[in-house]
PDB file of N, CA and C in Angstrom:
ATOM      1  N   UNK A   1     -10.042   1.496  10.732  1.00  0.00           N
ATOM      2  CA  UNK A   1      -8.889   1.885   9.939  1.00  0.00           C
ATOM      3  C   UNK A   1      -8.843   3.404   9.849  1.00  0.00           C
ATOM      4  N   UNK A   2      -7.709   3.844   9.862  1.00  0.00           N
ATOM      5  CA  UNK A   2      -7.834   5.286   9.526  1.00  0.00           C
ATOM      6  C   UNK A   2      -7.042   5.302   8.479  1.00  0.00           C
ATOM      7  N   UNK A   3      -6.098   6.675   8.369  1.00  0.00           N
ATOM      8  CA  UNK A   3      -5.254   6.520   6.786  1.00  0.00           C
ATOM      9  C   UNK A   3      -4.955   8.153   6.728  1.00  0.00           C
ATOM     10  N   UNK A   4      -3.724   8.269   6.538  1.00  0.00           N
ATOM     11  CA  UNK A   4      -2.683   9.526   5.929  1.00  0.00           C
ATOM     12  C   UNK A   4      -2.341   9.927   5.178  1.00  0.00           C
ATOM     13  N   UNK A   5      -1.938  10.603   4.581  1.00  0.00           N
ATOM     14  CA  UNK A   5      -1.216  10.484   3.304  1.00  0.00           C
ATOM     15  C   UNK A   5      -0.270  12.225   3.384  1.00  0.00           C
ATOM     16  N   UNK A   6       0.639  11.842   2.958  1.00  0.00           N
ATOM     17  CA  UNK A   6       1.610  12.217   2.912  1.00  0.00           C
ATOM     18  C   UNK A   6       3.088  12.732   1.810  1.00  0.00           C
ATOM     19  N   UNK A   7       3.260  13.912   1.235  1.00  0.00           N
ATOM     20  CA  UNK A   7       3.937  14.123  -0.311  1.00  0.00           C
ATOM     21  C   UNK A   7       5.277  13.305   0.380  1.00  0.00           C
ATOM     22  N   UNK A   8       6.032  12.987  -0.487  1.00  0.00           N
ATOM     23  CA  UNK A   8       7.597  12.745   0.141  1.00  0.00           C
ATOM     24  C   UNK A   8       8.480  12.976  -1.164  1.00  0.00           C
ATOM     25  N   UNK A   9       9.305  13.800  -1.576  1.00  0.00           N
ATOM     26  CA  UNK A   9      10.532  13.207  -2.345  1.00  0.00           C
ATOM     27  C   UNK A   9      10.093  12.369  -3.789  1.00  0.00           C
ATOM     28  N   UNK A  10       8.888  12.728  -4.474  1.00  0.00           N
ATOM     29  CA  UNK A  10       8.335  12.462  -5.376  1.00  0.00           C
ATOM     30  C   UNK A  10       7.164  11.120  -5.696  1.00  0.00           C
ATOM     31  N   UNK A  11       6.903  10.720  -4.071  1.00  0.00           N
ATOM     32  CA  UNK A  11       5.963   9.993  -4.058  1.00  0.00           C
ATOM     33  C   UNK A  11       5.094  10.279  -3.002  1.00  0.00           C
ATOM     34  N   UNK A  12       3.712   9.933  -3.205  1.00  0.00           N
ATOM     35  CA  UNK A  12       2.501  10.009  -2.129  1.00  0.00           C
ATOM     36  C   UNK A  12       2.875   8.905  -1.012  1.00  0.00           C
ATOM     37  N   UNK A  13       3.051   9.214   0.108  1.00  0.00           N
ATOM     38  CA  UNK A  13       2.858   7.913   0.948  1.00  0.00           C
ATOM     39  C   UNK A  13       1.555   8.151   2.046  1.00  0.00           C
ATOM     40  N   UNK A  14       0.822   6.803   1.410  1.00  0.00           N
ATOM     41  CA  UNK A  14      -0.167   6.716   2.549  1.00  0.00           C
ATOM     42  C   UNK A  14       0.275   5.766   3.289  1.00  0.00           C
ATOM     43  N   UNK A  15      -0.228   6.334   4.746  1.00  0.00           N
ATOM     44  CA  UNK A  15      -0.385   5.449   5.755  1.00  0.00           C
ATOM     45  C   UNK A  15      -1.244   4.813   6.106  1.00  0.00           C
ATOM     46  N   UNK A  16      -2.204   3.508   6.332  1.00  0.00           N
ATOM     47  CA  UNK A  16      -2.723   3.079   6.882  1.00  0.00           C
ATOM     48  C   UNK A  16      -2.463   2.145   8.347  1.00  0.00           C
ATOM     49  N   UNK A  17      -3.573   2.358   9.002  1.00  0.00           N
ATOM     50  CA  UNK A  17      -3.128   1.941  10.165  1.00  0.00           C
ATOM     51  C   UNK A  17      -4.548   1.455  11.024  1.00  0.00           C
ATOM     52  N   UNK A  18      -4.453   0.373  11.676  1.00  0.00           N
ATOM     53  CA  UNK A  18      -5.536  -0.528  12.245  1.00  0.00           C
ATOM     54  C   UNK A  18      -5.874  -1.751  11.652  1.00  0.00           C
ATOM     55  N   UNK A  19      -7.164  -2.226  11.149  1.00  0.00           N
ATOM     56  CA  UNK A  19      -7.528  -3.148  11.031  1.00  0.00           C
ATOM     57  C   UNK A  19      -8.332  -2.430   9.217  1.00  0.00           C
ATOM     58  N   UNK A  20      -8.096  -3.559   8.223  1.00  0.00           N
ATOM     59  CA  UNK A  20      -8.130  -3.045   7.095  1.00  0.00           C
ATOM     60  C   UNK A  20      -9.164  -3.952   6.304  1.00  0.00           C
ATOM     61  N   UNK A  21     -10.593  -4.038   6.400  1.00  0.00           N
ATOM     62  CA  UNK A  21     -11.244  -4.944   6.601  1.00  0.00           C
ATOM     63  C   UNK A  21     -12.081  -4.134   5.339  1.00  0.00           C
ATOM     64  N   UNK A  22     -13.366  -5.365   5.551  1.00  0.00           N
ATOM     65  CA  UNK A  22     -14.633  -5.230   4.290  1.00  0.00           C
ATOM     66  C   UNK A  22     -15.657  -3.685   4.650  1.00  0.00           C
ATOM     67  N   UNK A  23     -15.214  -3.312   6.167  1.00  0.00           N
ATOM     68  CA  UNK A  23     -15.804  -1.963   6.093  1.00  0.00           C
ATOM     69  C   UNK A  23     -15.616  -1.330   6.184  1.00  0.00           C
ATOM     70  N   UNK A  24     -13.846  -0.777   5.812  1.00  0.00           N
ATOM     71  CA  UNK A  24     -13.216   0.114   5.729  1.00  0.00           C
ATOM     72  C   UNK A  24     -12.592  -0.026   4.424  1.00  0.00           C
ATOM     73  N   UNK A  25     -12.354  -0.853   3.721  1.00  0.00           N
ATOM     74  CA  UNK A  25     -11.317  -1.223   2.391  1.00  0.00           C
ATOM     75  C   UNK A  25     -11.758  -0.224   1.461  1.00  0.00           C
ATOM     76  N   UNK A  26     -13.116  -0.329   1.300  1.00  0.00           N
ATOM     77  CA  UNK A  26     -13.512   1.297   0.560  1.00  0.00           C
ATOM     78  C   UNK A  26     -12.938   2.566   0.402  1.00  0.00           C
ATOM     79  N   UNK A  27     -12.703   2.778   1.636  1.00  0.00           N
ATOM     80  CA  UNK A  27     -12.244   3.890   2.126  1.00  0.00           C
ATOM     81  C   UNK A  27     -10.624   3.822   1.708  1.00  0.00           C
ATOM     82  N   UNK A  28      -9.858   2.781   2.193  1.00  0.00           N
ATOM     83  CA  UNK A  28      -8.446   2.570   1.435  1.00  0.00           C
ATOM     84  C   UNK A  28      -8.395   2.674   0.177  1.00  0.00           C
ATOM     85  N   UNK A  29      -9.385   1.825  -0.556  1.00  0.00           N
ATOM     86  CA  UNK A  29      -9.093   1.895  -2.002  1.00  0.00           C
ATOM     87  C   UNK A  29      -9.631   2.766  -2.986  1.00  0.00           C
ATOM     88  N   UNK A  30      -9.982   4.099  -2.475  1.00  0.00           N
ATOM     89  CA  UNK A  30     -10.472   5.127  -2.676  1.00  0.00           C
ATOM     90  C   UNK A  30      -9.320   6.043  -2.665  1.00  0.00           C
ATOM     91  N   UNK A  31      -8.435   6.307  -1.291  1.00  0.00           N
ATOM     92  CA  UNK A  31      -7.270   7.037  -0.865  1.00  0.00           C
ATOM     93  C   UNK A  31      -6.108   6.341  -1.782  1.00  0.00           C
ATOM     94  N   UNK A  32      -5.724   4.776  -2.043  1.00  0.00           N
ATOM     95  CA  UNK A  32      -4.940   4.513  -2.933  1.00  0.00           C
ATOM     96  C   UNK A  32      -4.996   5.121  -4.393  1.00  0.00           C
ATOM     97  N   UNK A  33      -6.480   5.369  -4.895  1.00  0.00           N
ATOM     98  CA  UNK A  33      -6.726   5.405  -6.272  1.00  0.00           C
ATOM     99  C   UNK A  33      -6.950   6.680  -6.563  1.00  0.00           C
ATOM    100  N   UNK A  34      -6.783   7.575  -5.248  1.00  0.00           N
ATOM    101  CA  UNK A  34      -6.663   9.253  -5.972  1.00  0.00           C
ATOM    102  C   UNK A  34      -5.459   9.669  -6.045  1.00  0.00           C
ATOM    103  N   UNK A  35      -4.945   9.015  -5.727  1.00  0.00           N
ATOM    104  CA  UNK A  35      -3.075   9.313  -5.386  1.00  0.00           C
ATOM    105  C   UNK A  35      -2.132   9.050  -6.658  1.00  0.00           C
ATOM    106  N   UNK A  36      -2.849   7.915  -7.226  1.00  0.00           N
ATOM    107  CA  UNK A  36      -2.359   7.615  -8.247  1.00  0.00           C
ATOM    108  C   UNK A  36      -2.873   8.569  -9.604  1.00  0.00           C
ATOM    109  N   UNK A  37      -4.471   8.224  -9.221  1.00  0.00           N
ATOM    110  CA  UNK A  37      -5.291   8.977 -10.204  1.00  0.00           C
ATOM    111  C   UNK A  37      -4.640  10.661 -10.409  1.00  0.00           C
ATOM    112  N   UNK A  38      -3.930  11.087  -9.339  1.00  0.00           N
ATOM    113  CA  UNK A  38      -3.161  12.011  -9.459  1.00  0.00           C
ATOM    114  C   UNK A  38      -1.616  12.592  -9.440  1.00  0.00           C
ATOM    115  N   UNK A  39      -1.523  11.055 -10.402  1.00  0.00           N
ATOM    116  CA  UNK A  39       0.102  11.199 -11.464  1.00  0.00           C
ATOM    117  C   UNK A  39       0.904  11.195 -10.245  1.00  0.00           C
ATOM    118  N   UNK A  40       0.752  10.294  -9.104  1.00  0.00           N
ATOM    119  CA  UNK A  40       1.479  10.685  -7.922  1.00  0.00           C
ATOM    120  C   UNK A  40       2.343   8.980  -7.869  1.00  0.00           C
ATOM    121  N   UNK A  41       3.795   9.009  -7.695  1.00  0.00           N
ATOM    122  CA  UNK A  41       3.994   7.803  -7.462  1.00  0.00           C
ATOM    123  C   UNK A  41       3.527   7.336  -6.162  1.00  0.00           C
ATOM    124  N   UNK A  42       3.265   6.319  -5.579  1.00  0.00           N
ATOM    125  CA  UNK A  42       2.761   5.933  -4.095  1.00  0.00           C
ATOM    126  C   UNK A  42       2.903   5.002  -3.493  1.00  0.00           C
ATOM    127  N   UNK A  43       3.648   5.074  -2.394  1.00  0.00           N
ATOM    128  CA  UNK A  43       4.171   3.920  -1.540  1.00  0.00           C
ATOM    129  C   UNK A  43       3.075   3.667  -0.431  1.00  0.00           C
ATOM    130  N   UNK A  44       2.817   2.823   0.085  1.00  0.00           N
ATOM    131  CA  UNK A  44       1.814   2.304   1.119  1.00  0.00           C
ATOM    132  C   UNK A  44       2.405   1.830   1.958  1.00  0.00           C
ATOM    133  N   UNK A  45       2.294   2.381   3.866  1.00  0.00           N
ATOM    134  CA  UNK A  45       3.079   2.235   3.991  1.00  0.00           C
ATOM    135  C   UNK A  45       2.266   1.370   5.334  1.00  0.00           C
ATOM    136  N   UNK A  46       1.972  -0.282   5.699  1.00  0.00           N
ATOM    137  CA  UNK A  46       1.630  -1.159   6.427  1.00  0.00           C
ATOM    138  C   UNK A  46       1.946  -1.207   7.505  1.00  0.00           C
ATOM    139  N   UNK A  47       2.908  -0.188   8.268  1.00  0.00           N
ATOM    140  CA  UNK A  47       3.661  -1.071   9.710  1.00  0.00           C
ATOM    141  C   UNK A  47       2.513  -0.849  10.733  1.00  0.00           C
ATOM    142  N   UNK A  48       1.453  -0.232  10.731  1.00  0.00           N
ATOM    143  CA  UNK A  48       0.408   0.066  11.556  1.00  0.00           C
ATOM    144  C   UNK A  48      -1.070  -0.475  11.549  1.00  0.00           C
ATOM    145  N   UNK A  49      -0.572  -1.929  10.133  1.00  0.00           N
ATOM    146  CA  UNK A  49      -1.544  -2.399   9.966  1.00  0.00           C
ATOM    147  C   UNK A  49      -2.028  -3.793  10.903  1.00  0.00           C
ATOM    148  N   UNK A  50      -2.964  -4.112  11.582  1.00  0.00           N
ATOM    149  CA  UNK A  50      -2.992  -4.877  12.571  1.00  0.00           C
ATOM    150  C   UNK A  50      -3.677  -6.020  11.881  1.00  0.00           C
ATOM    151  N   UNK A  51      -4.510  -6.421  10.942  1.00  0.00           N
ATOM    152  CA  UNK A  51      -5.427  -6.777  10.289  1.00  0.00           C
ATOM    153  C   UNK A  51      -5.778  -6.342   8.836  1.00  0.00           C
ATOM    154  N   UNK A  52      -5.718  -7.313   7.746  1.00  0.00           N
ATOM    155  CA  UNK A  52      -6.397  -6.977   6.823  1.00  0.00           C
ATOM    156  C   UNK A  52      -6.707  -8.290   6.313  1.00  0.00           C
ATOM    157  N   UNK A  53      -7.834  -8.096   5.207  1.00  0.00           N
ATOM    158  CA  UNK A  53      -8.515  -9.187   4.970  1.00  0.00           C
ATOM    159  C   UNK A  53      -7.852  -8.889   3.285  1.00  0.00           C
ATOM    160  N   UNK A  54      -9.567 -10.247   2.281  1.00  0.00           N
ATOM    161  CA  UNK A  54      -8.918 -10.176   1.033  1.00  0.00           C
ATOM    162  C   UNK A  54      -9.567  -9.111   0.531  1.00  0.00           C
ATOM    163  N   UNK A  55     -10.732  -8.536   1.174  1.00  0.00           N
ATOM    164  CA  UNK A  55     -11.039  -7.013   0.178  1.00  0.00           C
ATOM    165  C   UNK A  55      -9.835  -5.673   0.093  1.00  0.00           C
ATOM    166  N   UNK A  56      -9.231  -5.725   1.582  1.00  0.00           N
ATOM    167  CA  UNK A  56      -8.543  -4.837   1.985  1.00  0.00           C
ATOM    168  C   UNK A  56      -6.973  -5.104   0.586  1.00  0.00           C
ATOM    169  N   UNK A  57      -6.810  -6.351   0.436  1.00  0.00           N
ATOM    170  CA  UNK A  57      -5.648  -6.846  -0.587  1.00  0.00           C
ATOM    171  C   UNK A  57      -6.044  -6.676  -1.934  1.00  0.00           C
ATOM    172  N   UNK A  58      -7.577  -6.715  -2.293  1.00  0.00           N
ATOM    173  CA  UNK A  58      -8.057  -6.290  -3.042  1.00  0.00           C
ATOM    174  C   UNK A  58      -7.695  -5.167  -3.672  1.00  0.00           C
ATOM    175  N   UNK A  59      -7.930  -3.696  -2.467  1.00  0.00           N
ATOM    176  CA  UNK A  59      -7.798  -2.579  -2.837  1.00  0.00           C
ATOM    177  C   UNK A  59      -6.261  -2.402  -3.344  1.00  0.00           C
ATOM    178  N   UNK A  60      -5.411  -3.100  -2.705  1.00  0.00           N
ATOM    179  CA  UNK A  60      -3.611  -3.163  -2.880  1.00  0.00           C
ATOM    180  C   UNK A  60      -3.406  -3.358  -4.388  1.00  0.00           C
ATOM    181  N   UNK A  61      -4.257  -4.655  -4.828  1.00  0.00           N
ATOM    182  CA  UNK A  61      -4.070  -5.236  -6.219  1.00  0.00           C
ATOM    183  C   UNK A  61      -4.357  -4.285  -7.231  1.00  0.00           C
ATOM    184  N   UNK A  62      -5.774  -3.878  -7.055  1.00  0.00           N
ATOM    185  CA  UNK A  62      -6.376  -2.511  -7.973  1.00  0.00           C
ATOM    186  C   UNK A  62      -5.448  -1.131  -7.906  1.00  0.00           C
ATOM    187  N   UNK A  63      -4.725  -1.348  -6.709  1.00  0.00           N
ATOM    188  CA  UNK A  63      -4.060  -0.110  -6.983  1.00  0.00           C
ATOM    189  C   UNK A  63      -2.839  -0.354  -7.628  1.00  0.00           C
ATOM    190  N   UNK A  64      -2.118  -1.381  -7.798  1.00  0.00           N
ATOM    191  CA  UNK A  64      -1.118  -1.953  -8.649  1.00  0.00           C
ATOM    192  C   UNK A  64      -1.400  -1.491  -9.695  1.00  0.00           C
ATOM    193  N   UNK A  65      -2.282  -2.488 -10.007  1.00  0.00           N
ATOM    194  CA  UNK A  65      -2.710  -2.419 -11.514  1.00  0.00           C
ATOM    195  C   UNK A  65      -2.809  -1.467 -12.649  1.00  0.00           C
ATOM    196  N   UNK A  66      -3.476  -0.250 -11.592  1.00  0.00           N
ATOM    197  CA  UNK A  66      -3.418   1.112 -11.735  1.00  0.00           C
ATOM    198  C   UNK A  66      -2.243   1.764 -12.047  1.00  0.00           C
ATOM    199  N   UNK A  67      -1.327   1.631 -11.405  1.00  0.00           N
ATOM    200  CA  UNK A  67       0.231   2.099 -11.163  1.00  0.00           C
ATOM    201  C   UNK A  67       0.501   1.711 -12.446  1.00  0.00           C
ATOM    202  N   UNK A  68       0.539   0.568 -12.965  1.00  0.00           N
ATOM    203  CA  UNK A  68       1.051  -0.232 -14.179  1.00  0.00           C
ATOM    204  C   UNK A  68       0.774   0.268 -15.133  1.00  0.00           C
ATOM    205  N   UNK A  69      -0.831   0.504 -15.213  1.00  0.00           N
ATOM    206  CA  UNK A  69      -1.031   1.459 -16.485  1.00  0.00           C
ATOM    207  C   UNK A  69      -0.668   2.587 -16.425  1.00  0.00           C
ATOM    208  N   UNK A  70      -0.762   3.357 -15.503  1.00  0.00           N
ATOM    209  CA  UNK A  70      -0.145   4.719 -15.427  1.00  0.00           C
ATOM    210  C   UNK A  70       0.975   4.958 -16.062  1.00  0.00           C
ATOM    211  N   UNK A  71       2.021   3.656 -15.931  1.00  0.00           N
ATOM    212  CA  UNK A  71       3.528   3.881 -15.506  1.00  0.00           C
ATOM    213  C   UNK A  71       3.842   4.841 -14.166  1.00  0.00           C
ATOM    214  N   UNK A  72       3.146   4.364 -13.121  1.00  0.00           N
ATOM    215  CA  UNK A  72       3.806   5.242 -11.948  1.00  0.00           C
ATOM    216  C   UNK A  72       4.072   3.928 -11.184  1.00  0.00           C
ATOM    217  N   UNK A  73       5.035   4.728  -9.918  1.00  0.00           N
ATOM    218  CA  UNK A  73       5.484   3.538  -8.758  1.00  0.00           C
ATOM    219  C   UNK A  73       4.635   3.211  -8.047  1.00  0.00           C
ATOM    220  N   UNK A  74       4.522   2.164  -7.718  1.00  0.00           N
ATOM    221  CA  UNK A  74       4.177   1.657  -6.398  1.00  0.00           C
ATOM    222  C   UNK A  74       4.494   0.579  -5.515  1.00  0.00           C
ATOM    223  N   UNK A  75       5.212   0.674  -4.411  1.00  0.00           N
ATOM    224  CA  UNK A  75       5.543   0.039  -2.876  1.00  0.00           C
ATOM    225  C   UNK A  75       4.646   0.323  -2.131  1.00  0.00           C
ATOM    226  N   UNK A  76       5.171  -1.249  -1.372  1.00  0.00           N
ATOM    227  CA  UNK A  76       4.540  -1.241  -0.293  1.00  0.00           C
ATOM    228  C   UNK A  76       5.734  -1.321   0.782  1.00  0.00           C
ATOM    229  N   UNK A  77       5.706  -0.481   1.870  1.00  0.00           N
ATOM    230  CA  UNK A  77       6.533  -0.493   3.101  1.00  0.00           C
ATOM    231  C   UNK A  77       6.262  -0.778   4.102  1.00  0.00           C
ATOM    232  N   UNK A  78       7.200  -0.769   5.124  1.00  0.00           N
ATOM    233  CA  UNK A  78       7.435  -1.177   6.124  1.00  0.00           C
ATOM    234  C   UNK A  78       5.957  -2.397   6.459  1.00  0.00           C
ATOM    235  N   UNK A  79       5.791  -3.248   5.868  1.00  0.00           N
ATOM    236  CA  UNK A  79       4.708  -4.036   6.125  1.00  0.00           C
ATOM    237  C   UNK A  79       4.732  -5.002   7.401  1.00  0.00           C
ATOM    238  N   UNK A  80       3.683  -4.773   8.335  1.00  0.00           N
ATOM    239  CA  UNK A  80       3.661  -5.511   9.601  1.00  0.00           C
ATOM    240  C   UNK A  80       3.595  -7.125   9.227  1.00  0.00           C
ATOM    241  N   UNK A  81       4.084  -7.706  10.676  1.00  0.00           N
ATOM    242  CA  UNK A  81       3.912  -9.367  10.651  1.00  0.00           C
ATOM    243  C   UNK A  81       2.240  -9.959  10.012  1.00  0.00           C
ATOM    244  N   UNK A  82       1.417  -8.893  10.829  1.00  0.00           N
ATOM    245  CA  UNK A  82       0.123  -9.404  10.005  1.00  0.00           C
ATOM    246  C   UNK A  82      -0.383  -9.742   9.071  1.00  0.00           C
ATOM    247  N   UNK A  83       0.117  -8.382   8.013  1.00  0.00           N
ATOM    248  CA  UNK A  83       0.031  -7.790   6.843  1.00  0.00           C
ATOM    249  C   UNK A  83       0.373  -8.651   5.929  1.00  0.00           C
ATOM    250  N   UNK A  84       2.034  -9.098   6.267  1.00  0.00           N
ATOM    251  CA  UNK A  84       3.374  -9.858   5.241  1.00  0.00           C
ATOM    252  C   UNK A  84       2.668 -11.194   5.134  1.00  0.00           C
ATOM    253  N   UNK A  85       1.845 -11.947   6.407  1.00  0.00           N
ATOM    254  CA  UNK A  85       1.546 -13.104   6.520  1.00  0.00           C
ATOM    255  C   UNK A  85       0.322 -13.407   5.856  1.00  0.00           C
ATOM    256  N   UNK A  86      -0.602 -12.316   5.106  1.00  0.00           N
ATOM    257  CA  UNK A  86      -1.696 -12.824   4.355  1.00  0.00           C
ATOM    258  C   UNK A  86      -1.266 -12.380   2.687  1.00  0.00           C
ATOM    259  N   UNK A  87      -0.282 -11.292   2.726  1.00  0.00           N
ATOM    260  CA  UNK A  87      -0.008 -11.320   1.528  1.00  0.00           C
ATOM    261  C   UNK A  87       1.045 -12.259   0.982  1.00  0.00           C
ATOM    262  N   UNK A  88       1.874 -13.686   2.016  1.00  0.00           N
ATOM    263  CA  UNK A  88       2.816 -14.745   1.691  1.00  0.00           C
ATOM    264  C   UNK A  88       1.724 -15.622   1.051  1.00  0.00           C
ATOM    265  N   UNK A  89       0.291 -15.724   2.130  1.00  0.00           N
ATOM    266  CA  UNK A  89      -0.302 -16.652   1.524  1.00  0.00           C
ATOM    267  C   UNK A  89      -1.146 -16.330   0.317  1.00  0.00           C
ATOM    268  N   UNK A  90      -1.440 -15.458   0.015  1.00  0.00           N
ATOM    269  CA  UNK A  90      -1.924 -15.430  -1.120  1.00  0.00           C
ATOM    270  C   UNK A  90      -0.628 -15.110  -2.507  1.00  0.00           C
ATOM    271  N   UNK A  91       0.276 -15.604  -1.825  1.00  0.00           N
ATOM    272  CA  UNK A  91       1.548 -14.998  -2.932  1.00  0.00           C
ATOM    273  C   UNK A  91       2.014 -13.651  -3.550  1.00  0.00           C
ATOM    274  N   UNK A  92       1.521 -12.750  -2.833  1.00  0.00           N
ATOM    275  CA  UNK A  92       1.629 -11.474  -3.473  1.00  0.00           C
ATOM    276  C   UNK A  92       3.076 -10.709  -2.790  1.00  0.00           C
ATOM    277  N   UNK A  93       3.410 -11.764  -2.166  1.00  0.00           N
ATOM    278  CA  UNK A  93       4.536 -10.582  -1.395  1.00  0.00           C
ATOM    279  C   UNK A  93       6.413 -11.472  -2.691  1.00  0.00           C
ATOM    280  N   UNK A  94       5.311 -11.783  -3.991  1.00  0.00           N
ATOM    281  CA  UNK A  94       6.301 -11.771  -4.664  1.00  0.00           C
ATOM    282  C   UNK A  94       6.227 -10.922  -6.078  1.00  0.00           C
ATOM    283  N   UNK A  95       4.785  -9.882  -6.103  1.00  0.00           N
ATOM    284  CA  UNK A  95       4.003  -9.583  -6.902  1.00  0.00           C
ATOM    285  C   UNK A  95       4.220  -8.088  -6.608  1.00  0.00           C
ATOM    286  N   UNK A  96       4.504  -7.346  -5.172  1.00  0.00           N
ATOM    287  CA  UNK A  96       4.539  -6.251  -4.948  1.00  0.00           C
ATOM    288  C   UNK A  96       6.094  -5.949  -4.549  1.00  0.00           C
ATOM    289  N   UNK A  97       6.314  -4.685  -5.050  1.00  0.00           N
ATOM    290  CA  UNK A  97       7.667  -4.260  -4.739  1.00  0.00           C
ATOM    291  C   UNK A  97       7.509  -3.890  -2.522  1.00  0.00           C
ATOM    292  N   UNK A  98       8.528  -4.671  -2.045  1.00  0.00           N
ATOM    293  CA  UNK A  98       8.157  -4.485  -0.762  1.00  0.00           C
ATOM    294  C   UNK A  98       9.613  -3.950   0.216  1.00  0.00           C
ATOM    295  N   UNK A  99       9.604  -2.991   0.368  1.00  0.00           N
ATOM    296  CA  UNK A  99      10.506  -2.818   1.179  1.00  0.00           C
ATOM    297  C   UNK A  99      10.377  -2.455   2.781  1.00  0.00           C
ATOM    298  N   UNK A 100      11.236  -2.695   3.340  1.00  0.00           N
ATOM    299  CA  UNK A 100      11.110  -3.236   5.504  1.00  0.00           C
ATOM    300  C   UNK A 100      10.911  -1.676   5.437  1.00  0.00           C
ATOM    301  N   UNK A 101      11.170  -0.373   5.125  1.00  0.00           N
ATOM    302  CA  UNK A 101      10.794   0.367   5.731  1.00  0.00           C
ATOM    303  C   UNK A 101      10.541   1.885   4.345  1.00  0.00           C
ATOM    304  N   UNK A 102       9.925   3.277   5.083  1.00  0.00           N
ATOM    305  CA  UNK A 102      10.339   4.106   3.940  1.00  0.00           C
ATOM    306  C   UNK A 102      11.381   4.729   3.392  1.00  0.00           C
ATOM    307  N   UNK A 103      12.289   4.562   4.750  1.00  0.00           N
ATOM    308  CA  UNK A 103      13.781   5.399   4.533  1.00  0.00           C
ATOM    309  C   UNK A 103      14.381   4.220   3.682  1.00  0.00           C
ATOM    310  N   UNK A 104      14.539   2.949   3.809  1.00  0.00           N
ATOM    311  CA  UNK A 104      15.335   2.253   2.908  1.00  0.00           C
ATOM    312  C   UNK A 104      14.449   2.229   0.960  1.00  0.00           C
ATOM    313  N   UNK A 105      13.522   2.456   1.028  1.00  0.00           N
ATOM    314  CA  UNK A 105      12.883   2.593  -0.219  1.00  0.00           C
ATOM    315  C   UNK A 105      13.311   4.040  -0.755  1.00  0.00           C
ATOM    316  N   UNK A 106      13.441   4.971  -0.040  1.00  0.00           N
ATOM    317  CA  UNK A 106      14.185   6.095  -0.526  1.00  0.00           C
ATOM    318  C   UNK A 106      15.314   6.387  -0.875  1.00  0.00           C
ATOM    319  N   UNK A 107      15.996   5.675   0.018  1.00  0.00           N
ATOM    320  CA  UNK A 107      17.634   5.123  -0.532  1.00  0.00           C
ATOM    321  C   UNK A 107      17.698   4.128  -1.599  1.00  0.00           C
ATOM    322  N   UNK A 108      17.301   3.340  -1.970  1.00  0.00           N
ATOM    323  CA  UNK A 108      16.692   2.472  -2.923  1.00  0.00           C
ATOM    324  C   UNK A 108      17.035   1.219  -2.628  1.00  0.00           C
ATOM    325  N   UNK A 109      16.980   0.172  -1.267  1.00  0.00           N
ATOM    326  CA  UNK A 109      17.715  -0.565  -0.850  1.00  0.00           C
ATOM    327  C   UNK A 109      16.152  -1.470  -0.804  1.00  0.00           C
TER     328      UNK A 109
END
């Protein structure tokens, strides 16, 4: 896995991209939780994600959660077929704000 991050228009967007697994999720949910930890709204942005497991969804959830108390935003974008298909089954892709890409989350669509 690697991972970006990026200011935009009043939110952090990280990118992750590869395979988002038990020995990298650390590393994600580390980059999710300083972003926030720094009053930053933050979109996440999946289309480069090839693989992720439940630690990697893990880090997604904790960073919600986070957001919530904060009161800051958080999306998830442009999320790949991979991605969409473990967060249907665990039900979360009714739990996270999700939009097909970042330009339509900026427009607010």
């Amino acid at each position: 896995m690697a991972y970006a991050v990026e200011e935009r228009e009043g939110f952090s967007v990280l990118y992750l991209t590869g395979e988002v697994d038990l020995s990298c999720s650390p590393n994600a949910r580390k980059a999710i939780l300083d972003c926030l930890q720094n009053k930053r709204n933050l979109l996440v942005d999946l289309s480069d994600v090839t693989y992720i497991d439940s630690s990697g969804v893990a880090s997604l959830v904790e960073g919600y959660q986070l957001s919530r108390t904060l009161e800051l935003d958080f999306s998830l974008v442009g999320v790949s077929d991979a991605a969409m298909n473990v967060l249907r089954l665990a039900r979360l892709d009714h739990v996270f704000p999700i939009y097909p890409s970042l330009e339509a989350h900026l427009e607010g669509k």
